[in-house]
Protein backbone atom coordinates (compact mmCIF):
# COMPACT_ATOMS: atom_id res chain seq x y z
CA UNK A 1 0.00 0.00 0.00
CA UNK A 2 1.48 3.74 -1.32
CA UNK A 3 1.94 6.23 1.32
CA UNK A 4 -0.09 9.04 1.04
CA UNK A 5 1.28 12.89 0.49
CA UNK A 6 0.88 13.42 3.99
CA UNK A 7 2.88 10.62 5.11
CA UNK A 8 5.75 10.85 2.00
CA UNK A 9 5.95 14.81 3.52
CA UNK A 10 6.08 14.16 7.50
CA UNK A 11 8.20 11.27 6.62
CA UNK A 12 10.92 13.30 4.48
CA UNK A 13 10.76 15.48 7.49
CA UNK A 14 11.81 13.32 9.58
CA UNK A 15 14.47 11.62 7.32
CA UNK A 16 15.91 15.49 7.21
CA UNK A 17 16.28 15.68 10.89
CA UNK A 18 18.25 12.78 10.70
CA UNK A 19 20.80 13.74 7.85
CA UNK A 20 21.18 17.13 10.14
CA UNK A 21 22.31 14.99 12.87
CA UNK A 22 24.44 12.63 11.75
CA UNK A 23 26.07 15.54 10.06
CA UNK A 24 26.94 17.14 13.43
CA UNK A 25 27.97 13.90 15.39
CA UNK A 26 30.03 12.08 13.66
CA UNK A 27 30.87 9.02 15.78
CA UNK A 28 34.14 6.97 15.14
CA UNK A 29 33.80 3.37 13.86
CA UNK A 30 33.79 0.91 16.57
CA UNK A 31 32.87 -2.24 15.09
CA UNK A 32 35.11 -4.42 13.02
CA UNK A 33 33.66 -6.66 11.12
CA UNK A 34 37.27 -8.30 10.30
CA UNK A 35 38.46 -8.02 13.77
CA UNK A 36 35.06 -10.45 14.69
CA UNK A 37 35.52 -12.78 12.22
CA UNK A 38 39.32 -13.69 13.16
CA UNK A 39 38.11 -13.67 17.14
CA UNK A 40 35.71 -16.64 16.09
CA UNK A 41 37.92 -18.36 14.21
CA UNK A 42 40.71 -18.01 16.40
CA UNK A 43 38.70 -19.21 19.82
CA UNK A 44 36.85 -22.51 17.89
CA UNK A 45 37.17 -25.43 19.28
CA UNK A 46 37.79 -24.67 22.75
CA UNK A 47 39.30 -27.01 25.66
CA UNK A 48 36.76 -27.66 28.32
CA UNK A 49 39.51 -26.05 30.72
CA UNK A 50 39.44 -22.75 28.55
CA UNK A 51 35.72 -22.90 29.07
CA UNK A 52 35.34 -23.44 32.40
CA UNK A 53 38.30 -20.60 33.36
CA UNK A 54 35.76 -18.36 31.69
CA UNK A 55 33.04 -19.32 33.38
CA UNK A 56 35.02 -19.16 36.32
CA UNK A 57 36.47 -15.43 35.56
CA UNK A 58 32.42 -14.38 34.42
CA UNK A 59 31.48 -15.17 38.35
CA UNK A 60 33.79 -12.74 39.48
CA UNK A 61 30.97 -9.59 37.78
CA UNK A 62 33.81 -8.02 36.04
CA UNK A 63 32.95 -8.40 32.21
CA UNK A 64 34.42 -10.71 29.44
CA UNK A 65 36.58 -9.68 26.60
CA UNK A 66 35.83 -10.33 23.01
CA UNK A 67 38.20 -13.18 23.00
CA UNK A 68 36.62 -15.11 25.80
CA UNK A 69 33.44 -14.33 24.47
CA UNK A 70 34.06 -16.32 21.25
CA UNK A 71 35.49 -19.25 23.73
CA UNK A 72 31.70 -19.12 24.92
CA UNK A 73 30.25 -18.24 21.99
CA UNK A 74 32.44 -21.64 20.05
CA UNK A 75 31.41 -24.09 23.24
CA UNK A 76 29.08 -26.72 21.86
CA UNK A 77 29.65 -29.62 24.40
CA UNK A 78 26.29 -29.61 25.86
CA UNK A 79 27.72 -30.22 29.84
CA UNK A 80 29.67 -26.96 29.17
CA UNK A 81 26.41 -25.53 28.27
CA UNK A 82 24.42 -26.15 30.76
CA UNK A 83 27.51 -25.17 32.94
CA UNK A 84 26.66 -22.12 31.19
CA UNK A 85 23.79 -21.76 31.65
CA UNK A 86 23.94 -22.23 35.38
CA UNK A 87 26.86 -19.29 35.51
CA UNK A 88 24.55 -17.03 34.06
CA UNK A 89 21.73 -17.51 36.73
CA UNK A 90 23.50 -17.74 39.20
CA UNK A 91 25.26 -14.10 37.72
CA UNK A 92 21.11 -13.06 37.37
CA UNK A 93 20.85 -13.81 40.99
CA UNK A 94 23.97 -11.82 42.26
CA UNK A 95 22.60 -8.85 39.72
CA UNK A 96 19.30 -9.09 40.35
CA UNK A 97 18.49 -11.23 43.00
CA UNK A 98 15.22 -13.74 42.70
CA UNK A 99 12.73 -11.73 41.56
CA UNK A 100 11.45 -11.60 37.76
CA UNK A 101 9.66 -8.17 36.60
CA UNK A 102 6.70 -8.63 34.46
CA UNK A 103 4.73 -6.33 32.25
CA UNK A 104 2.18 -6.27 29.60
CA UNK A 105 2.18 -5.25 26.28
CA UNK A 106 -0.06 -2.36 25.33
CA UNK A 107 -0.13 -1.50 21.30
CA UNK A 108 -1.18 1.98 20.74
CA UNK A 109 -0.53 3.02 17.33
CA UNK A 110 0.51 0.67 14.24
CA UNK A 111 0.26 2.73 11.43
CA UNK A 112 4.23 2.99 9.93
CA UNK A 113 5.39 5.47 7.30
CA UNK A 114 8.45 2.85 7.80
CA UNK A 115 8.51 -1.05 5.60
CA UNK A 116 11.47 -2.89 7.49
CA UNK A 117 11.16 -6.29 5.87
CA UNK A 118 10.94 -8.42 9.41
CA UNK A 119 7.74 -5.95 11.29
CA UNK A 120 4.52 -6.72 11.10
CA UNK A 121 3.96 -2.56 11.26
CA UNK A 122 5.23 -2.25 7.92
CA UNK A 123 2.98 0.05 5.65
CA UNK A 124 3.19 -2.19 2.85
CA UNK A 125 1.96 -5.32 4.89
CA UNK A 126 -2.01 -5.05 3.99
CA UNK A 127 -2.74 -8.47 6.07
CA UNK A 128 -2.85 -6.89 9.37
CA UNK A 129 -5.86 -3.65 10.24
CA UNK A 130 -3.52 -0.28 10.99
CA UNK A 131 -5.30 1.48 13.95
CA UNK A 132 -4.15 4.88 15.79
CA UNK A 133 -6.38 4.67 19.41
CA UNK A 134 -8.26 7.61 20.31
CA UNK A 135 -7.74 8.01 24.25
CA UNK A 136 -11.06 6.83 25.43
CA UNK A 137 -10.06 2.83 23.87
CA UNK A 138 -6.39 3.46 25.34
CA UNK A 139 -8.60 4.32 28.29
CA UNK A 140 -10.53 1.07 28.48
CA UNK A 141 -7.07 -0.95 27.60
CA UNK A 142 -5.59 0.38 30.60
CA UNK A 143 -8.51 -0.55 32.73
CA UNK A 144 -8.12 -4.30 31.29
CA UNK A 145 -5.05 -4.59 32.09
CA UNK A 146 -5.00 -3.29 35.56
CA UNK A 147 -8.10 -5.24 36.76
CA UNK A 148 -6.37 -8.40 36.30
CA UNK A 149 -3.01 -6.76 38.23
CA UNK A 150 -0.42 -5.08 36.08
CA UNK A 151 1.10 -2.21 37.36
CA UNK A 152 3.23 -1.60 34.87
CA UNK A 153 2.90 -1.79 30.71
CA UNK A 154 5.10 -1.41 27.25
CA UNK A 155 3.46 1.11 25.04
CA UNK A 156 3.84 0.44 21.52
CA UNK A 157 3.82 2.83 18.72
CA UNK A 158 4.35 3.20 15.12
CA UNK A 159 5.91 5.85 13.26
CA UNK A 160 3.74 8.04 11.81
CA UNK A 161 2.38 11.42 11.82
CA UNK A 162 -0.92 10.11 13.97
CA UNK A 163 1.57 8.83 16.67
CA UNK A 164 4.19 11.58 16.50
CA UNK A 165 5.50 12.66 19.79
CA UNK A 166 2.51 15.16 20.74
CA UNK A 167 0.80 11.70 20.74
CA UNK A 168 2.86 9.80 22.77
CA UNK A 169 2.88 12.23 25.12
CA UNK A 170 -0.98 11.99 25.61
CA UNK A 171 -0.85 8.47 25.68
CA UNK A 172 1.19 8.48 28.54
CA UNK A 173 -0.59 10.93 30.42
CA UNK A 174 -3.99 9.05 29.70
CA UNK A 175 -2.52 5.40 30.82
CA UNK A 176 -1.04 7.06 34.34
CA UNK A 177 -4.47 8.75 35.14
CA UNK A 178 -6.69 5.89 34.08
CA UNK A 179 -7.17 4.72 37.82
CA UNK A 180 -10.33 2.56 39.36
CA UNK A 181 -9.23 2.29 43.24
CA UNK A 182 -5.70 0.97 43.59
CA UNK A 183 -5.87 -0.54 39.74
CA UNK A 184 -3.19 1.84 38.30
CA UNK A 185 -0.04 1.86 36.16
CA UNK A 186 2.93 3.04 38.04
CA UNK A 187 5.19 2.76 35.30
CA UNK A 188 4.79 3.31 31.39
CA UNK A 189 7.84 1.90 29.09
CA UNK A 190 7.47 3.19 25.49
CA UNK A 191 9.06 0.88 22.43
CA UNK A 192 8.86 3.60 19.73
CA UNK A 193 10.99 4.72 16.95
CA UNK A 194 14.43 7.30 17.91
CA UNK A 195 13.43 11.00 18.49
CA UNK A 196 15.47 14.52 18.97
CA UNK A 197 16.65 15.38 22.05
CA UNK A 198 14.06 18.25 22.32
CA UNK A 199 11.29 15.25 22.09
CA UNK A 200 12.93 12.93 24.60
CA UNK A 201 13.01 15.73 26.93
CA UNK A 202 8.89 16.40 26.64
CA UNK A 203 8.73 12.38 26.87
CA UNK A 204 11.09 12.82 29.96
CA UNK A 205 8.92 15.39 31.52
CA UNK A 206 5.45 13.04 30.94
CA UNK A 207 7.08 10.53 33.34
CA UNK A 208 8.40 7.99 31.20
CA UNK A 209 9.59 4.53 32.68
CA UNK A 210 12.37 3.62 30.05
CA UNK A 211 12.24 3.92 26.19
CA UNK A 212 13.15 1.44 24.06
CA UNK A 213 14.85 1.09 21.25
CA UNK A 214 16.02 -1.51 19.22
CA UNK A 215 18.81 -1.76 17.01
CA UNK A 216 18.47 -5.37 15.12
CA UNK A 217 21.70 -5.78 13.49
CA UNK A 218 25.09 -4.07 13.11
CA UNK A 219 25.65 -6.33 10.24
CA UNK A 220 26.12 -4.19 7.78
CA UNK A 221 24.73 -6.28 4.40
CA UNK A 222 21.43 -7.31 6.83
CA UNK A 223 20.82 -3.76 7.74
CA UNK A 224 20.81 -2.75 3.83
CA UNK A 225 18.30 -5.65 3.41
CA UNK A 226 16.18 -4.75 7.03
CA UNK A 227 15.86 -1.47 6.08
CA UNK A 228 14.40 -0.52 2.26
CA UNK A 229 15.59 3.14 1.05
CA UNK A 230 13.42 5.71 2.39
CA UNK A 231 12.77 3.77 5.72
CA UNK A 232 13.53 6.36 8.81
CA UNK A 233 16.66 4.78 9.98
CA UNK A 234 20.03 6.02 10.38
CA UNK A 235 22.05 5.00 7.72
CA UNK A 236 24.81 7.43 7.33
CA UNK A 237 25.46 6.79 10.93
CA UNK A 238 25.27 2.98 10.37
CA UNK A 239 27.48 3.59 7.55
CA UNK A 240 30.08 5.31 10.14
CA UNK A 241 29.94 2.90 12.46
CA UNK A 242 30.03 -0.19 10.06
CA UNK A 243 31.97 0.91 6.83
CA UNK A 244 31.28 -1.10 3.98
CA UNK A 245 34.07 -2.92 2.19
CA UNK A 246 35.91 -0.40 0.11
CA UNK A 247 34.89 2.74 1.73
């Protein structure tokens, strides 16, 4: 399905914030493609000992390099695994302690100006019914979900002009005052697409929980494919960061 004029304009708008931006930061490349490949091939095949002074080294909380992460990474004895996997609870415990922090998923808006090949949002994927909720049926969401005891929810939005940040920001003020006795939300996350720093700060100021944001792949011939020309991601950035060959 085409994108309308209103959508192609807001949409170029956006996609002109982002050119302005990664024009002022440049960032220095961090990821090395090469660099990756040799740390695989150079840590397959590992001893059991090498795998177990790992695990041994990951217990003490004070990080891994990227060599002994391929070590892991290589392991494919399945006692070493589930060695592995006991490290890393018993690391979730020390971090975290034994408690598990649920919340429910609350889609707001899912019409996208965007068409990354993997998302169901995708504005050329006709199968699925776009809807942008007015704030009485956010309203009555929120009031589903806390009667049956969630406190706190992931608000999901496209991007699009209906769900800009003016609307997120009145989402999030309608789910924290949609109260019936001690059924509330005490804290909204948002999984939306990247803003400026002027709109994180009104997001800020709304009493966000966290904002999420989700960068698939660094790989840089997967994000070409992800991510069809046009799409509001930040490819001359990506480009800095990940270099194609012969650049």
């Amino acid at each position: 399905m085409a994108l309308s004029a209103r959508e192609l304009s807001w949409r170029e708008n956006r996609l002109e914030m982002i050119r302005r931006y990664e024009e002022e930061e440049k960032r220095q490349v961090f990821i090395d493609e090469g660099q990756i490949w040799s740390i695989l091939e150079k840590t397959s095949n590992p001893q059991p000992s090498q795998v177990r002074e790992v695990l041994a080294k990951a217990k003490e909380l004070k990080g891994l390099t990227p060599e002994e992460t391929g070590i892991l990474i290589n392991t494919t004895d399945h006692e070493l695994i589930q060695e592995m996997f006991d490290t890393a609870f018993w690391i979730k415990n020390q971090v975290y302690g034994n408690r598990i922090v649920l919340f429910a998923p609350l889609y707001v808006s899912s019409p996208c100006v965007n068409d990354c090949v993997y998302c169901g949002f995708r504005h050329s994927n006709e199968v699925v019914e776009k809807r942008t909720l007015a704030m009485e049926e956010l309203a009555e969401e929120v009031r589903v979900i806390t009667s049956v005891g969630h406190k706190r929810v992931l608000a999901v939005f496209g991007e699009h002009p209906d769900s800009d940040v003016h609307y997120i920001c009145r989402a999030l003020e309608t789910i924290y005052s949609t109260k019936e006795g001690r059924n509330e939300i005490r804290r909204a996350n948002v999984n939306a697409a990247p803003l400026s720093k002027e709109e994180y700060e009104m997001v800020r100021d709304v009493g966000i929980g966290t904002y999420q944001i989700f960068q698939e792949t660094y790989h840089q011939d997967t994000y070409r494919r992800l991510y069809p020309k046009g799409t509001l991601k930040p490819f001359l950035q990506m480009e800095a960061l990940c270099p194609a060959p012969g650049l």
